[in-house]
C-alpha atoms as a PDB file:
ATOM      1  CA  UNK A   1     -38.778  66.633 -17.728  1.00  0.00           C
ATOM      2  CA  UNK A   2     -36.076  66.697 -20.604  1.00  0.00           C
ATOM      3  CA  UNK A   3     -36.824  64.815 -23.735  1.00  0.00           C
ATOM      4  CA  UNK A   4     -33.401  63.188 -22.858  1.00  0.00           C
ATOM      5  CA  UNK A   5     -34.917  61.720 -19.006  1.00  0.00           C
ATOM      6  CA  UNK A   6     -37.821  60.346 -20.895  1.00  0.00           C
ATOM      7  CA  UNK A   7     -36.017  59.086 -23.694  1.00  0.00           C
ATOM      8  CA  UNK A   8     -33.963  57.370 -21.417  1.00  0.00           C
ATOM      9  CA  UNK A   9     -36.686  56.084 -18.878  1.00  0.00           C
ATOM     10  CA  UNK A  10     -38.452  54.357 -22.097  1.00  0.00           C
ATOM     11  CA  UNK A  11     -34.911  53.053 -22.748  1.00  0.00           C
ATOM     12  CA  UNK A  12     -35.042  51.110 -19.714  1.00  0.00           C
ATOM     13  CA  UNK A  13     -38.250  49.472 -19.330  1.00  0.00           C
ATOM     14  CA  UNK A  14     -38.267  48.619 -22.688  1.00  0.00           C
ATOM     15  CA  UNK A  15     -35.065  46.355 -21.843  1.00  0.00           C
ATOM     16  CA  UNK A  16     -37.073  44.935 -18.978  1.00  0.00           C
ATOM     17  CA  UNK A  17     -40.122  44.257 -20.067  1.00  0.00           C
ATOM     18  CA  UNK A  18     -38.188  42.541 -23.275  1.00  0.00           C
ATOM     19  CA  UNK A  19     -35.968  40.637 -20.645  1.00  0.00           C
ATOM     20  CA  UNK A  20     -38.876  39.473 -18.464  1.00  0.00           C
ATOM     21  CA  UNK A  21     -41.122  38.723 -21.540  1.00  0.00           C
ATOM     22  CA  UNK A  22     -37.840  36.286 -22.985  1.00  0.00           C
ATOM     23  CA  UNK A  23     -38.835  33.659 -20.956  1.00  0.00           C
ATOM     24  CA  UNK A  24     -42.450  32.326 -20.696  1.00  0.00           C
ATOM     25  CA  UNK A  25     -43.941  30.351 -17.501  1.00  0.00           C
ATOM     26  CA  UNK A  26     -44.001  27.383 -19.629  1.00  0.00           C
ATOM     27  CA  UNK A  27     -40.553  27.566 -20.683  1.00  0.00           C
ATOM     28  CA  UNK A  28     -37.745  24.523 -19.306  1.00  0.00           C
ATOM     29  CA  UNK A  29     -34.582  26.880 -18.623  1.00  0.00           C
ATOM     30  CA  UNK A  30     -33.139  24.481 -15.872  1.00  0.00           C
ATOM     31  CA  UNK A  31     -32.895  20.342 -15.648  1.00  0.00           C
ATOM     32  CA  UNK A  32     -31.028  17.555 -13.094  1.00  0.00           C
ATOM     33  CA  UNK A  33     -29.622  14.503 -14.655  1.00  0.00           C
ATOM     34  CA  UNK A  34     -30.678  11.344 -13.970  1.00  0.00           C
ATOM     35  CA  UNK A  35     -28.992   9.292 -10.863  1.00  0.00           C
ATOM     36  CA  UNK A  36     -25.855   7.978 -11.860  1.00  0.00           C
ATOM     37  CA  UNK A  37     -24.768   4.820  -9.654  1.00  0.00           C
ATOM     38  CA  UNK A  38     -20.935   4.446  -9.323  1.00  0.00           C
ATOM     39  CA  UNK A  39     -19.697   1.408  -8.249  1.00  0.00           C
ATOM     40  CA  UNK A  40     -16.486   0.726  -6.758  1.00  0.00           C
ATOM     41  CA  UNK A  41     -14.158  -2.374  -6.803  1.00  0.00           C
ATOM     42  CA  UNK A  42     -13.327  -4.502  -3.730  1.00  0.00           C
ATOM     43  CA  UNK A  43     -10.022  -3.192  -2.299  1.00  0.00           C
ATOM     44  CA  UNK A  44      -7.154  -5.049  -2.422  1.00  0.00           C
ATOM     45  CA  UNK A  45      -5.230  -5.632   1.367  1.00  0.00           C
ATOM     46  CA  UNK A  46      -3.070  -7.685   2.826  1.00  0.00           C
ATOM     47  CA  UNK A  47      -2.418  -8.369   6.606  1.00  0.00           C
ATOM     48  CA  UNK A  48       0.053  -9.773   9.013  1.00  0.00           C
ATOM     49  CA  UNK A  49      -1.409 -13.477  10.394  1.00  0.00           C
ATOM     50  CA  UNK A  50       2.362 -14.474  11.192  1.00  0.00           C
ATOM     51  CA  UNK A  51       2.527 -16.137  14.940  1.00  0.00           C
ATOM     52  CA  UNK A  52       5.641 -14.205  16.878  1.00  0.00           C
ATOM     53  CA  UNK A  53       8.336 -16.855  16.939  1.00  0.00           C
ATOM     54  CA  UNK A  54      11.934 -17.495  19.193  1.00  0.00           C
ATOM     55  CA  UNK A  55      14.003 -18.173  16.811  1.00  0.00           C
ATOM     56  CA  UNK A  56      17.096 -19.857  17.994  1.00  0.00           C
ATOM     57  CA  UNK A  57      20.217 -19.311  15.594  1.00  0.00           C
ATOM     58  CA  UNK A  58      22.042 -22.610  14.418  1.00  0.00           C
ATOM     59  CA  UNK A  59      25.742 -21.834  15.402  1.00  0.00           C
ATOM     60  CA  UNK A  60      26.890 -25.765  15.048  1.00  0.00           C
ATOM     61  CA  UNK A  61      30.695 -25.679  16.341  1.00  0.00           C
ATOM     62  CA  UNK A  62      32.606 -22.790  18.112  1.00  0.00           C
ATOM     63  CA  UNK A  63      33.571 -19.198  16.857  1.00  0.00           C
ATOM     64  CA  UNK A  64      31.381 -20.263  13.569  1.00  0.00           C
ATOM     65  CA  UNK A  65      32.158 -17.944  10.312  1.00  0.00           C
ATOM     66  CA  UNK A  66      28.853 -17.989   9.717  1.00  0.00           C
ATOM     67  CA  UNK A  67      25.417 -18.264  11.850  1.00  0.00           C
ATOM     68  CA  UNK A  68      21.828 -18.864  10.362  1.00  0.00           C
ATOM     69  CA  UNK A  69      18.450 -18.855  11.782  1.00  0.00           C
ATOM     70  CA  UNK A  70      15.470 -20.096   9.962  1.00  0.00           C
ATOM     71  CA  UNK A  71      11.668 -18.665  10.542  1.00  0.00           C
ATOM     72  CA  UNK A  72       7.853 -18.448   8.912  1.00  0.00           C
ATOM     73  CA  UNK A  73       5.787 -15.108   7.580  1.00  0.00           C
ATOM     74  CA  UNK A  74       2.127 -15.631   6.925  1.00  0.00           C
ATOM     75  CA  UNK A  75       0.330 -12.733   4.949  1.00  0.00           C
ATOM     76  CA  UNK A  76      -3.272 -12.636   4.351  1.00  0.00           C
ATOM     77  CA  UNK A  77      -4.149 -11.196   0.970  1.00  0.00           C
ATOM     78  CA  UNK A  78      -7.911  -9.995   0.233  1.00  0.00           C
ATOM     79  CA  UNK A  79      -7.225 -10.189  -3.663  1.00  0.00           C
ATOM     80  CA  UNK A  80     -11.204 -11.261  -5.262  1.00  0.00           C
ATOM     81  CA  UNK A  81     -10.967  -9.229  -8.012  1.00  0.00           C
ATOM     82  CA  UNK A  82      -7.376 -10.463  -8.900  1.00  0.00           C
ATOM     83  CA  UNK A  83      -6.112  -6.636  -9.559  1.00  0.00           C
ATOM     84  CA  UNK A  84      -2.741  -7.674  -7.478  1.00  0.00           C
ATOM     85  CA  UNK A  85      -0.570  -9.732  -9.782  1.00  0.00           C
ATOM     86  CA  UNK A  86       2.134  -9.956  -7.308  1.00  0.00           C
ATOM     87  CA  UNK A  87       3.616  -9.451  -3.593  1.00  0.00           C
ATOM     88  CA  UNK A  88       7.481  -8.193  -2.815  1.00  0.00           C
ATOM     89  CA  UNK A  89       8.985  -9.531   0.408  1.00  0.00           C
ATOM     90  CA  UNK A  90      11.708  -6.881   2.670  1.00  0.00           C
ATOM     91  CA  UNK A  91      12.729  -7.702   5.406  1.00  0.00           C
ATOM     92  CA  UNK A  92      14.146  -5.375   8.296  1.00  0.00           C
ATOM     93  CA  UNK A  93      16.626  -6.840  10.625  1.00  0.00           C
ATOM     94  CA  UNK A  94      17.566  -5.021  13.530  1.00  0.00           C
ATOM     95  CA  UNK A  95      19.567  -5.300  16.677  1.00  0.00           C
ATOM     96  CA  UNK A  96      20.560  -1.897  18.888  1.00  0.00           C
ATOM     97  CA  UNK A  97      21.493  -0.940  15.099  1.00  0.00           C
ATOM     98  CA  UNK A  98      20.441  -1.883  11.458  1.00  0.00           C
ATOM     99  CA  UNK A  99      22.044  -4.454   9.792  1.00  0.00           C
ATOM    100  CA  UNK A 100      22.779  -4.185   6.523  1.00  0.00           C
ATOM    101  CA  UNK A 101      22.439  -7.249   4.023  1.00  0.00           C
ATOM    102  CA  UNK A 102      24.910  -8.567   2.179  1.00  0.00           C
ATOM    103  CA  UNK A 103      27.371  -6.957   4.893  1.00  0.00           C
ATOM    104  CA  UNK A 104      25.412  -7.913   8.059  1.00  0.00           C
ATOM    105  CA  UNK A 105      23.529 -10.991   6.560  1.00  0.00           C
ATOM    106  CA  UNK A 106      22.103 -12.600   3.287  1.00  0.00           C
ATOM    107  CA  UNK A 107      18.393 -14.032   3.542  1.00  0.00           C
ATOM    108  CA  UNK A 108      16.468 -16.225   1.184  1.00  0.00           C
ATOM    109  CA  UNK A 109      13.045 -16.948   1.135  1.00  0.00           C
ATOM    110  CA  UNK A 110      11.133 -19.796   0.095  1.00  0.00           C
ATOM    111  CA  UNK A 111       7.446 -20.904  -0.572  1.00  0.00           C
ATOM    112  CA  UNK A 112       5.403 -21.132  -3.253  1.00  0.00           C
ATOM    113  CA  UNK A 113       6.026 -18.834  -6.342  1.00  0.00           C
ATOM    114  CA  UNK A 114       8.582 -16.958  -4.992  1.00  0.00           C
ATOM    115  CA  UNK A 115      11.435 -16.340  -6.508  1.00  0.00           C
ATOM    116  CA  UNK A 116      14.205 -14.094  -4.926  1.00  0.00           C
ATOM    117  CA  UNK A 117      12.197 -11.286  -2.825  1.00  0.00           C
ATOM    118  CA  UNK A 118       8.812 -11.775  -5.054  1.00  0.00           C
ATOM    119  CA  UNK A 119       5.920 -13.984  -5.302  1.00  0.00           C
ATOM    120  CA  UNK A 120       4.258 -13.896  -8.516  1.00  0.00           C
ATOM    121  CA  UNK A 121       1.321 -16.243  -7.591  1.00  0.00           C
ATOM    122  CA  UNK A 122      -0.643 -14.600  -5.074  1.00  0.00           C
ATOM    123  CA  UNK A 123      -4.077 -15.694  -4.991  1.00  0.00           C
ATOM    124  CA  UNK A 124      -6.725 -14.669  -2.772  1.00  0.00           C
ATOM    125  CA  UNK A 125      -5.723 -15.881   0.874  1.00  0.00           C
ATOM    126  CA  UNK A 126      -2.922 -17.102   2.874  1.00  0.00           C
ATOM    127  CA  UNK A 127       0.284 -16.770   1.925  1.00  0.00           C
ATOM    128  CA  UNK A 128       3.122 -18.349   4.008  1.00  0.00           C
ATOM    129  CA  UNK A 129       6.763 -17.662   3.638  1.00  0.00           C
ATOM    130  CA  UNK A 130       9.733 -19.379   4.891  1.00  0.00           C
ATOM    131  CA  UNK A 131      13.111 -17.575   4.823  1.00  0.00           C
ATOM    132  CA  UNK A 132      16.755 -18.642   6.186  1.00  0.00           C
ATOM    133  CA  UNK A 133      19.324 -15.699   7.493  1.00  0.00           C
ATOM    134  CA  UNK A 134      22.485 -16.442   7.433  1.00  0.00           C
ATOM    135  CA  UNK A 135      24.892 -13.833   9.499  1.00  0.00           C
ATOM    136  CA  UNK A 136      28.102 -12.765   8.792  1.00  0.00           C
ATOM    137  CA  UNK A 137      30.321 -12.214  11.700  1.00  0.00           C
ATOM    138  CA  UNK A 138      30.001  -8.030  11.126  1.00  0.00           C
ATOM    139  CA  UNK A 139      25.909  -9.169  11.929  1.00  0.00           C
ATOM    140  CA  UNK A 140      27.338 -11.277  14.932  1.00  0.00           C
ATOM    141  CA  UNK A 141      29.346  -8.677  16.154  1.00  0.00           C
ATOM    142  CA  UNK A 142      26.538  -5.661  15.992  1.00  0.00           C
ATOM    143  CA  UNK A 143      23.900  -8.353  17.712  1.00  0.00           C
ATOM    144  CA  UNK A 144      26.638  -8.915  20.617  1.00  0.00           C
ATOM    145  CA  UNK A 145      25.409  -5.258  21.680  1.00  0.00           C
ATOM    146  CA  UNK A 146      21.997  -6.265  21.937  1.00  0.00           C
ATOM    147  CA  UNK A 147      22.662  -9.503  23.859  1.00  0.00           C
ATOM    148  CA  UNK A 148      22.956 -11.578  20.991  1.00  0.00           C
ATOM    149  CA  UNK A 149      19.473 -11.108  19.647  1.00  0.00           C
ATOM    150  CA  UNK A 150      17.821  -9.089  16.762  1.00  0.00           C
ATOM    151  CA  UNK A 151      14.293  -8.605  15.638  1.00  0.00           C
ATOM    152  CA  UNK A 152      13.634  -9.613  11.810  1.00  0.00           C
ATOM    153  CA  UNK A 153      10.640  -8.096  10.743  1.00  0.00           C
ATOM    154  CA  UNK A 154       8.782  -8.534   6.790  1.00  0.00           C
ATOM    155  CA  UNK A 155       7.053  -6.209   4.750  1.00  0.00           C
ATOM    156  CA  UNK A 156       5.127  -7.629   2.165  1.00  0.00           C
ATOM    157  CA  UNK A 157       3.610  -4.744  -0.484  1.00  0.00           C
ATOM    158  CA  UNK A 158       1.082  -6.073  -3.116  1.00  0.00           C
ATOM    159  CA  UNK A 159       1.846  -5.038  -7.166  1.00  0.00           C
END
């Protein structure tokens, strides 16, 4: 064998033995953390417990300018942690085709805390809402289509 082969064969179990011998048996080279428990918040919903209504529009003489119709949401918010400060109100309002407010109709709603399309007062629980539609006769017209009736539907989305 060359000096070189042997020189190198020392070479390299020199670097193992070294690398073997780093660590001892009663060397710690690897640990787990202790359990951490995370712990989430309640969620925040809220739910449709409206009762599906007939609404019968208040026309009051013939060929009226104007025709309004007057109906309840309820909304049930799961809210125990209070982390929803308040709840916006849309409404959809259709026919065969969208109408379109403030060209088809203007609504309003009323109950408790609200104030235009918002409720800043949601608690945890039921929350009822009144509103009043009044159509214009563009609305009347596009409801004639669909036998004079439309479908007015609320979203209510917790902020």
């Amino acid at each position: 064998m060359k000096k070189t082969t042997i020189l190198t064969l020392l070479t390299i179990v020199t670097i193992t033995v070294t690398t073997i011998a780093t660590y001892a048996i009663w060397d710690t080279v690897t640990v787990d953390s202790r359990g951490n428990t995370v712990t989430m918040r309640n969620p925040v919903t809220v739910s449709d417990s409206t009762t599906e209504q007939n609404i019968s529009a208040d026309a009051g003489s013939l060929n009226p300018a104007s025709v309004t119709a007057s109906g309840t949401v309820k909304f049930t918010v799961d809210n125990t942690d209070d982390i929803a400060k308040k709840l916006t109100l849309q409404e959809s309002v259709q026919a065969l085709e969208k109408l379109e407010e403030t060209t088809d109709y203007s609504i309003e709603f009323s109950g408790d805390g609200v104030s235009g399309k918002t409720d800043s007062s949601i608690t945890n629980g039921a929350e009822e809402y009144n509103y009043t539609i009044t159509f214009t006769e563009s609305g009347l017209e596009k409801m004639k289509s669909n036998s004079n009736t439309c479908t007015v539907k609320v979203t209510a989305t917790l902020s």
